[in-house]
Protein backbone atom coordinates (compact mmCIF):
# COMPACT_ATOMS: atom_id res chain seq x y z
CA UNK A 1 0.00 0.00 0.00
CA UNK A 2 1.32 3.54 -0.98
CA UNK A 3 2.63 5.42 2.45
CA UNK A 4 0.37 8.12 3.43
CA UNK A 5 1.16 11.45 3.03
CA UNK A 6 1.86 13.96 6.16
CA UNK A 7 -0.38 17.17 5.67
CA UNK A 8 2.01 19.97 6.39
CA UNK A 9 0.84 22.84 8.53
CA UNK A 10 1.17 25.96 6.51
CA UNK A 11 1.56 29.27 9.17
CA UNK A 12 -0.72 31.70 9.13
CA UNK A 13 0.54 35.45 7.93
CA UNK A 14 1.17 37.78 11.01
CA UNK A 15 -1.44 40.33 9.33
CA UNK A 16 -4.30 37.44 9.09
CA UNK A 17 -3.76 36.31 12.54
CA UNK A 18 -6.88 36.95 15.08
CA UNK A 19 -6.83 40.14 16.26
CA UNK A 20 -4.73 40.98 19.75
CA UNK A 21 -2.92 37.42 18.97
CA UNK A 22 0.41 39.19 18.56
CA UNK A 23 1.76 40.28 21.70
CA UNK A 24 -1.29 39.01 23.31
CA UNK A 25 1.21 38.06 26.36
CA UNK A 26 5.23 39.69 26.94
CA UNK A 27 7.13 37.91 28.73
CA UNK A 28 4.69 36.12 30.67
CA UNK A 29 2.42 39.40 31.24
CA UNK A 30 -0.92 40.46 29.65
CA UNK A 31 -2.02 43.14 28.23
CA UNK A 32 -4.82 44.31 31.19
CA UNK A 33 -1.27 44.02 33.71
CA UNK A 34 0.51 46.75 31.39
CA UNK A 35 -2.40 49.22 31.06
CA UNK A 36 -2.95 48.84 35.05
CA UNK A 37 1.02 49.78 35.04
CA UNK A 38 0.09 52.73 32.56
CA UNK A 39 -2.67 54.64 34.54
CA UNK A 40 -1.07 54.21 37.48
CA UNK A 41 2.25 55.73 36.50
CA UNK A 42 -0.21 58.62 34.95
CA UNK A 43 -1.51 58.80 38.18
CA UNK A 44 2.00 59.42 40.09
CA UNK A 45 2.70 61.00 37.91
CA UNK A 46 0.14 63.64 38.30
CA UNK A 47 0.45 63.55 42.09
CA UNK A 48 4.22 64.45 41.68
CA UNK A 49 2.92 67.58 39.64
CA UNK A 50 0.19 68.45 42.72
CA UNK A 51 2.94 68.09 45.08
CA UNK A 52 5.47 69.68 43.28
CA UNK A 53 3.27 72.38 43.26
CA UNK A 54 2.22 72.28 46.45
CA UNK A 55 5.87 72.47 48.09
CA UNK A 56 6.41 75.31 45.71
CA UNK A 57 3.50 77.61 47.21
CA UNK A 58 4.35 76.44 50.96
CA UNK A 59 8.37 77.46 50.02
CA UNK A 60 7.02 80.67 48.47
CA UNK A 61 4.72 81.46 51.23
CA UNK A 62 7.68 80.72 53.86
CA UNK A 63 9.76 82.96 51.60
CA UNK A 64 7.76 85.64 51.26
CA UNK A 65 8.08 87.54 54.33
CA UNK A 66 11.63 88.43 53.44
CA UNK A 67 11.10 89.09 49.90
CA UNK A 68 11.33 92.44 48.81
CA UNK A 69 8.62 94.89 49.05
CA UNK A 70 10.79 98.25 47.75
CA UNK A 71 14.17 98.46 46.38
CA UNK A 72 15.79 102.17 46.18
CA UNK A 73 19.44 101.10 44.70
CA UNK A 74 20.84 98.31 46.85
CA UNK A 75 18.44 99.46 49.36
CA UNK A 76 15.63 96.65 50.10
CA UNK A 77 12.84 96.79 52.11
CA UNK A 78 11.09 93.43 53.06
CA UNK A 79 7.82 92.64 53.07
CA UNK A 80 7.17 92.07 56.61
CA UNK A 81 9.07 95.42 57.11
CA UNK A 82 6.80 97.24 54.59
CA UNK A 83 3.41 95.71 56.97
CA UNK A 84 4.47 96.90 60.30
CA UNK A 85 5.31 100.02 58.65
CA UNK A 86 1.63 100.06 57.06
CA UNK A 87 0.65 99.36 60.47
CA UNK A 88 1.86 101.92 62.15
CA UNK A 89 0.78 104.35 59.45
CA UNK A 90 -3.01 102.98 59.92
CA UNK A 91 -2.62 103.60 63.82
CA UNK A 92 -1.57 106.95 63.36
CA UNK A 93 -4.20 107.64 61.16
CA UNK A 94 -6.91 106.91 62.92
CA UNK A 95 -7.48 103.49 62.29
CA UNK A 96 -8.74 101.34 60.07
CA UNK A 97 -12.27 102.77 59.62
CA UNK A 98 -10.58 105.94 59.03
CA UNK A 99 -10.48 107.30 55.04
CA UNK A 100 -6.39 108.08 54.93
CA UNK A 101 -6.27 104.38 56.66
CA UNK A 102 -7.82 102.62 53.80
CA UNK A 103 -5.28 100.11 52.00
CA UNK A 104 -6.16 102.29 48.78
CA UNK A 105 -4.43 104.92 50.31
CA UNK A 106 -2.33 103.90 53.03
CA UNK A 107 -0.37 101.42 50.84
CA UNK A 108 0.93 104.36 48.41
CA UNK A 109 1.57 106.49 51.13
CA UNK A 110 4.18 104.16 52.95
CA UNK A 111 5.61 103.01 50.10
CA UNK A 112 5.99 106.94 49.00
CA UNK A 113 7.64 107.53 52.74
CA UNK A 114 9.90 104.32 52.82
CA UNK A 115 10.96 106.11 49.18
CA UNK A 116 11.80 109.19 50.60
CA UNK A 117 12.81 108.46 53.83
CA UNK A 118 16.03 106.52 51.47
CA UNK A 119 16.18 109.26 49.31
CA UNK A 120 17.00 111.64 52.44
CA UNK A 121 19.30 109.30 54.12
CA UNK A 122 21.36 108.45 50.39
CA UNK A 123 21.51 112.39 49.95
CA UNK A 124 21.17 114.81 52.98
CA UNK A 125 24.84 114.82 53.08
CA UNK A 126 25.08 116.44 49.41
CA UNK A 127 23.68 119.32 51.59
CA UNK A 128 25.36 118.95 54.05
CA UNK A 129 23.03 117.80 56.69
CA UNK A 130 23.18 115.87 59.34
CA UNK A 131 21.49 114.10 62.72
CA UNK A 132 23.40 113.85 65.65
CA UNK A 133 22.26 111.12 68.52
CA UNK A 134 21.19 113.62 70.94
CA UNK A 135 18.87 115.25 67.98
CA UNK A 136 17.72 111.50 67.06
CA UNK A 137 17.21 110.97 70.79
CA UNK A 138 15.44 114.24 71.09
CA UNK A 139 12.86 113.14 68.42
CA UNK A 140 12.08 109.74 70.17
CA UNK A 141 11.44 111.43 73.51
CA UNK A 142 9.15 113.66 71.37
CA UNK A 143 7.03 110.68 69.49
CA UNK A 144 6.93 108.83 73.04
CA UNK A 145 6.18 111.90 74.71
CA UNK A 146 8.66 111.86 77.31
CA UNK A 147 11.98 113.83 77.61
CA UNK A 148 15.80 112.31 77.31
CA UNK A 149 16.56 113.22 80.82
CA UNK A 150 13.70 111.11 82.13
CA UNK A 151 15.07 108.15 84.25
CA UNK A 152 12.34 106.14 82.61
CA UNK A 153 13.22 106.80 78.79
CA UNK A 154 15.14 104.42 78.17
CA UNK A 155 12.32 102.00 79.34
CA UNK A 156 9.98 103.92 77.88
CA UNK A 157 11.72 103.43 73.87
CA UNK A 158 12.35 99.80 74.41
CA UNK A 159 8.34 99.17 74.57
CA UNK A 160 7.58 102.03 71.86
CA UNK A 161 9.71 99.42 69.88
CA UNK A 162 7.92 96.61 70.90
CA UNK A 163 4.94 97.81 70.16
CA UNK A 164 5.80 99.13 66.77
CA UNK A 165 7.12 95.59 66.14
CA UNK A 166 10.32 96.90 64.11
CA UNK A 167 14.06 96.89 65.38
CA UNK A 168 15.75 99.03 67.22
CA UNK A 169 17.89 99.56 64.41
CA UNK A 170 15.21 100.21 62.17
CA UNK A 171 13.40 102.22 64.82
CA UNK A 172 16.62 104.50 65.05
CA UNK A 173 16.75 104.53 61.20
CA UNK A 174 13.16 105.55 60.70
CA UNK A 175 13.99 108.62 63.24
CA UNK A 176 17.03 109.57 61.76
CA UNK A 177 15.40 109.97 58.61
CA UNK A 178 12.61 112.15 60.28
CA UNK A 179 15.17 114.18 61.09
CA UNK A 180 17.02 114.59 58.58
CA UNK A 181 13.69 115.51 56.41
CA UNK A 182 13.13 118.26 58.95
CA UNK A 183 16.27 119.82 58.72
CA UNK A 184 16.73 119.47 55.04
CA UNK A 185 13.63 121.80 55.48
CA UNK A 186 14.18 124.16 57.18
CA UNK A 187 17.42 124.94 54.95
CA UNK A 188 14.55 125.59 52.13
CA UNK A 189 13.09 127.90 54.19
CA UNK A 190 15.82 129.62 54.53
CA UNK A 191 16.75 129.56 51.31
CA UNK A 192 13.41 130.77 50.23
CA UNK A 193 12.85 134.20 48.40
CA UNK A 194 11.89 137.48 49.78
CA UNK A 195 10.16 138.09 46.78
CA UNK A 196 9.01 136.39 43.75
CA UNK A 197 6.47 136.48 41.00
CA UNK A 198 3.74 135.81 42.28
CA UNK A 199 -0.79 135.81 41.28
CA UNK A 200 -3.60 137.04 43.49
CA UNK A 201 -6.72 134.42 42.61
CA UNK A 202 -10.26 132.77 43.76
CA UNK A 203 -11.14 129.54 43.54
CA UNK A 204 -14.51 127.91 43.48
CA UNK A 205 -14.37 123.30 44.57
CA UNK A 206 -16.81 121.26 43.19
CA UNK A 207 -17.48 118.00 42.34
CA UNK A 208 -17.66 117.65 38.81
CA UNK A 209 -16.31 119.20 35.14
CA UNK A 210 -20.10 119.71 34.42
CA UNK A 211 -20.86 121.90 37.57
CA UNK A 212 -17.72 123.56 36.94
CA UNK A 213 -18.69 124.55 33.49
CA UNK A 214 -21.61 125.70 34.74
CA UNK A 215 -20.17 127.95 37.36
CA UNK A 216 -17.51 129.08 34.74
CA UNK A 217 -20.51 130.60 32.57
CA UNK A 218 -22.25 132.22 35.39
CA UNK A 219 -18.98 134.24 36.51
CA UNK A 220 -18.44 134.96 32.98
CA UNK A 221 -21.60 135.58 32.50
CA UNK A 222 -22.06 138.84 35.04
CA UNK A 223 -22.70 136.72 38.75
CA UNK A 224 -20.84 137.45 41.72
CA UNK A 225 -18.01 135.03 42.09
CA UNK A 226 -18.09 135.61 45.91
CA UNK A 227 -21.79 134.67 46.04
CA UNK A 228 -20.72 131.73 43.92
CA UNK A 229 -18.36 130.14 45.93
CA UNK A 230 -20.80 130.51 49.43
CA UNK A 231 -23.32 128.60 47.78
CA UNK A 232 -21.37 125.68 45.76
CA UNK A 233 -17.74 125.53 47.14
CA UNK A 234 -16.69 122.17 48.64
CA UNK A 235 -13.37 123.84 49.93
CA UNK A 236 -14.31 124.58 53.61
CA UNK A 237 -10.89 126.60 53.80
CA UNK A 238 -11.87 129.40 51.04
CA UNK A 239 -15.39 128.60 51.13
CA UNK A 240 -16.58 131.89 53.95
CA UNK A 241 -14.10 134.28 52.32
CA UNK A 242 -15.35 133.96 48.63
CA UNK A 243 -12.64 131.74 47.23
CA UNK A 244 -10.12 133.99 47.82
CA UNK A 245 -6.90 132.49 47.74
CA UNK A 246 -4.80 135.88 48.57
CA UNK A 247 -1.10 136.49 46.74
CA UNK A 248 0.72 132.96 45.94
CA UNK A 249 4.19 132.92 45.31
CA UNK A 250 5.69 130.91 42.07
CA UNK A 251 6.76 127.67 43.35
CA UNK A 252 3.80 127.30 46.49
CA UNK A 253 1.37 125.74 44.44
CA UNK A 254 1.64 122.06 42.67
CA UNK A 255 3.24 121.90 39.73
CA UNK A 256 0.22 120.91 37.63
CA UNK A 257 -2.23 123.84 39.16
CA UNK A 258 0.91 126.19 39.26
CA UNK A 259 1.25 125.84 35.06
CA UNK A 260 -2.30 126.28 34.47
CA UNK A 261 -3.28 129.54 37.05
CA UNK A 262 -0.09 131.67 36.30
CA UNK A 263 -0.82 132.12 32.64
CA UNK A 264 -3.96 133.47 33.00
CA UNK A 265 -5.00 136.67 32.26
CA UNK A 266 -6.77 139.56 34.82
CA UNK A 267 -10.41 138.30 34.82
CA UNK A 268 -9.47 135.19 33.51
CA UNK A 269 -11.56 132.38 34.32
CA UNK A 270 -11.05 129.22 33.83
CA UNK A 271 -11.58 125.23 35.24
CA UNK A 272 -8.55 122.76 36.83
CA UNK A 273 -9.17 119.17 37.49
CA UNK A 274 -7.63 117.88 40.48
CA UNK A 275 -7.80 114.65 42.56
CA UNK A 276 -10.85 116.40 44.98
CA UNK A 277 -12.80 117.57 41.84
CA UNK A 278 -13.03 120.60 39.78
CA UNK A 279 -11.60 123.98 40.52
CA UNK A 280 -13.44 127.27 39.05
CA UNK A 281 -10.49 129.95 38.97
CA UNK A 282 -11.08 133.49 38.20
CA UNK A 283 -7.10 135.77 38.23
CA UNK A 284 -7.52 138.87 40.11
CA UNK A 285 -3.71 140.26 40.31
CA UNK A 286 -0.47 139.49 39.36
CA UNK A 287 2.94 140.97 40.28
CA UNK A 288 6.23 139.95 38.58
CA UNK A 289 7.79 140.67 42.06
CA UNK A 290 5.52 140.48 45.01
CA UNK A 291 6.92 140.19 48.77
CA UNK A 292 6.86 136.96 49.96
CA UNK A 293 4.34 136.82 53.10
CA UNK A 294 5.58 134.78 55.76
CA UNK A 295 3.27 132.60 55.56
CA UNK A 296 4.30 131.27 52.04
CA UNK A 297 7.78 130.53 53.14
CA UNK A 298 6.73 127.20 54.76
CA UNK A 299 4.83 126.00 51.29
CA UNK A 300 7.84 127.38 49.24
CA UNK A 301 10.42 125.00 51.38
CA UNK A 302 8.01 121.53 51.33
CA UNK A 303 7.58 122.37 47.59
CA UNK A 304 11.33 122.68 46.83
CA UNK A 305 11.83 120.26 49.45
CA UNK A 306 9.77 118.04 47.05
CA UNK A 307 11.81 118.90 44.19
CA UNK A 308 14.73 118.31 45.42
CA UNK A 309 13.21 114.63 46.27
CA UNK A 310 11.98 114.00 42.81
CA UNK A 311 15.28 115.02 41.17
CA UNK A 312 17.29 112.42 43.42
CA UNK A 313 14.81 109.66 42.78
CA UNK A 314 15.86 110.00 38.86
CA UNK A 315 19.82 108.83 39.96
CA UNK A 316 18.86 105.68 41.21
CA UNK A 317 17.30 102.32 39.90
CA UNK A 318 13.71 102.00 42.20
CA UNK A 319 11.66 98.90 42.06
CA UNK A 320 8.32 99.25 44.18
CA UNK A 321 6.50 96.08 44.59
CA UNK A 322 3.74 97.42 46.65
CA UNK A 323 2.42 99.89 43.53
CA UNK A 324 -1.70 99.17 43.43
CA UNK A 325 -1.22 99.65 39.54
CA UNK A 326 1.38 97.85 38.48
CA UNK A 327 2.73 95.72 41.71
CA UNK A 328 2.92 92.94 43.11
CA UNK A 329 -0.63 92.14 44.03
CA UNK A 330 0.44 88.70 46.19
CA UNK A 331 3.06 91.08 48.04
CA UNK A 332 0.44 93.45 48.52
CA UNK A 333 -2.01 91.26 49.63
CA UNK A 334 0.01 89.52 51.68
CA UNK A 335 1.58 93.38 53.71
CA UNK A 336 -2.33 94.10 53.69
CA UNK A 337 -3.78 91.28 55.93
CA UNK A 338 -1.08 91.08 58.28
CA UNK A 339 -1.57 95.04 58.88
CA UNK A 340 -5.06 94.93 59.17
CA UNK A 341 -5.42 91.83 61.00
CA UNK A 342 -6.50 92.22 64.68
């Protein structure tokens, strides 16, 4: 009988093979074992991004007390430094209900002093000024309200310093400053002019450009300025006396007000905007050389005093962290709660 013939097994391609055949199993393991390995290395791996994260806010947080609130130069003033600073400015402002103790306002107006407080201490010497420790000692016994001689003083500053929460040192340095700003004004004063060009005007405060225009038309119109002002003037000052603002000296006024009121003409009236409102100004005299009334002298030295501030800031690199418009509004928050809190 013929020998049978063995049927030979022909393979099957790779592409025609049942579907999850290849691979079905690597060495040993399936593939449900790899895809549990998959999601759960996606899942440490996003738990190393949320803790990563995590110990990056806790660091900055820890950090962040010393970071730096204001830099004039090399000069930097931390954060923490910057809220007992705010602080203090809130205490001595009446507190936090009152309107100059609002963070809107109290947060640019320590960060303008810790500004010029450096400023005077970089630059006094340029004119020659300087505090001695019996003047800085002089001015503590002042803000504590007790005198150098007193057995107690001593006593006395060390819990004025605790209570501010600052240094010594930067108790001392905050002083000395004070000081200095004092004394750099007075030279001003002395400095100022016996006589100098100088307007005789009236002035009318109110609320808004359109009751200003309004006013403006009235005056020019015939009606008593004087009048006027008793009936719609928000400036309690000027209000009783018609507006009148008596002679001003060149260089008394700000800046901005000064270049729009000494142009005008006798008669003139016209409107300034200002941070309050809307001043209604009518010129009533000039004189190219008018004597200086002694009264004057004081706003003649703070405004050349604040010159003389604004020209140093422009030789020196400043970096303020704690401006509402363009700051640091973490930093801020952060100087903001701790001063208020309590």
């Amino acid at each position: 009988m013929p020998k049978k013939r063995r049927q030979v097994k022909i393979p099957t391609p790779a592409w025609e093979r049942p579907r999850g055949a290849l691979g079905s199993r690597i060495m040993g393991r399936g593939g449900q074992f790899y895809g549990a390995v998959g999601v759960a290395l996606l899942i440490a791996v996003a738990l190393g991004i949320i803790g990563y994260a995590f110990l990056n806010n806790y660091v900055d947080k820890q950090r962040r007390p010393g970071s730096t609130a204001i830099a004039v130069a090399d000069t930097h003033f931390r954060l923490d430094y910057f809220s007992k600073r705010l602080k203090m400015y809130v205490g001595q402002f009446g507190g936090q209900g009152a309107q100059a103790a609002q963070p809107t306002s109290a947060v640019p107006a320590v960060s303008s002093q810790l500004i010029q407080e450096e400023i005077v201490l970089r630059f006094a010497g340029e004119r020659k000024v300087t505090a001695s420790e019996q003047e800085m000692n002089d001015a503590i016994a002042t803000r504590i309200g007790t005198k150098v001689d007193d057995p107690n003083f001593k006593l006395i500053f060390q819990q004025e310093v605790a209570r501010s929460e600052l240094t010594e040192k930067e108790y001392r340095r905050m002083v000395e400053a004070s000081v200095l700003g004092q004394k750099l004004k007075t030279g001003f004063e002395k400095e100022a002019p016996k006589k100098a060009e100088s307007v005789h005007f009236r002035q009318i405060l109110v609320s808004s450009d359109a009751k200003a225009q309004e006013i403006r038309a009235n005056v020019e119109a015939g009606q008593d300025f004087v009048a006027l002002a008793a009936q719609n003037s928000l400036d309690s000052a000027t209000k009783d006396s018609g507006g009148d603002m008596g002679w001003v000296p060149k260089g008394a006024l700000d800046p901005a007000l000064e270049e729009l009121v000494f142009p005008l003409k006798l008669k003139e009236v016209t409107t300034v905007p200002v941070s309050q409102g809307v001043y209604v100004v009518q010129m009533m005299e000039k004189d190219a050389a008018h004597a200086v009334d002694a009264s004057q002298i004081s706003n003649l030295a703070l405004r050349a005093f604040q010159s003389w501030i604004t020209e140093k800031k422009k030789s020196v690199t400043i970096v303020n962290n704690m401006d509402l418009g363009s700051g640091d509004s973490n930093k801020i928050e952060w100087a903001v709660q701790r001063a208020y809190q309590g």
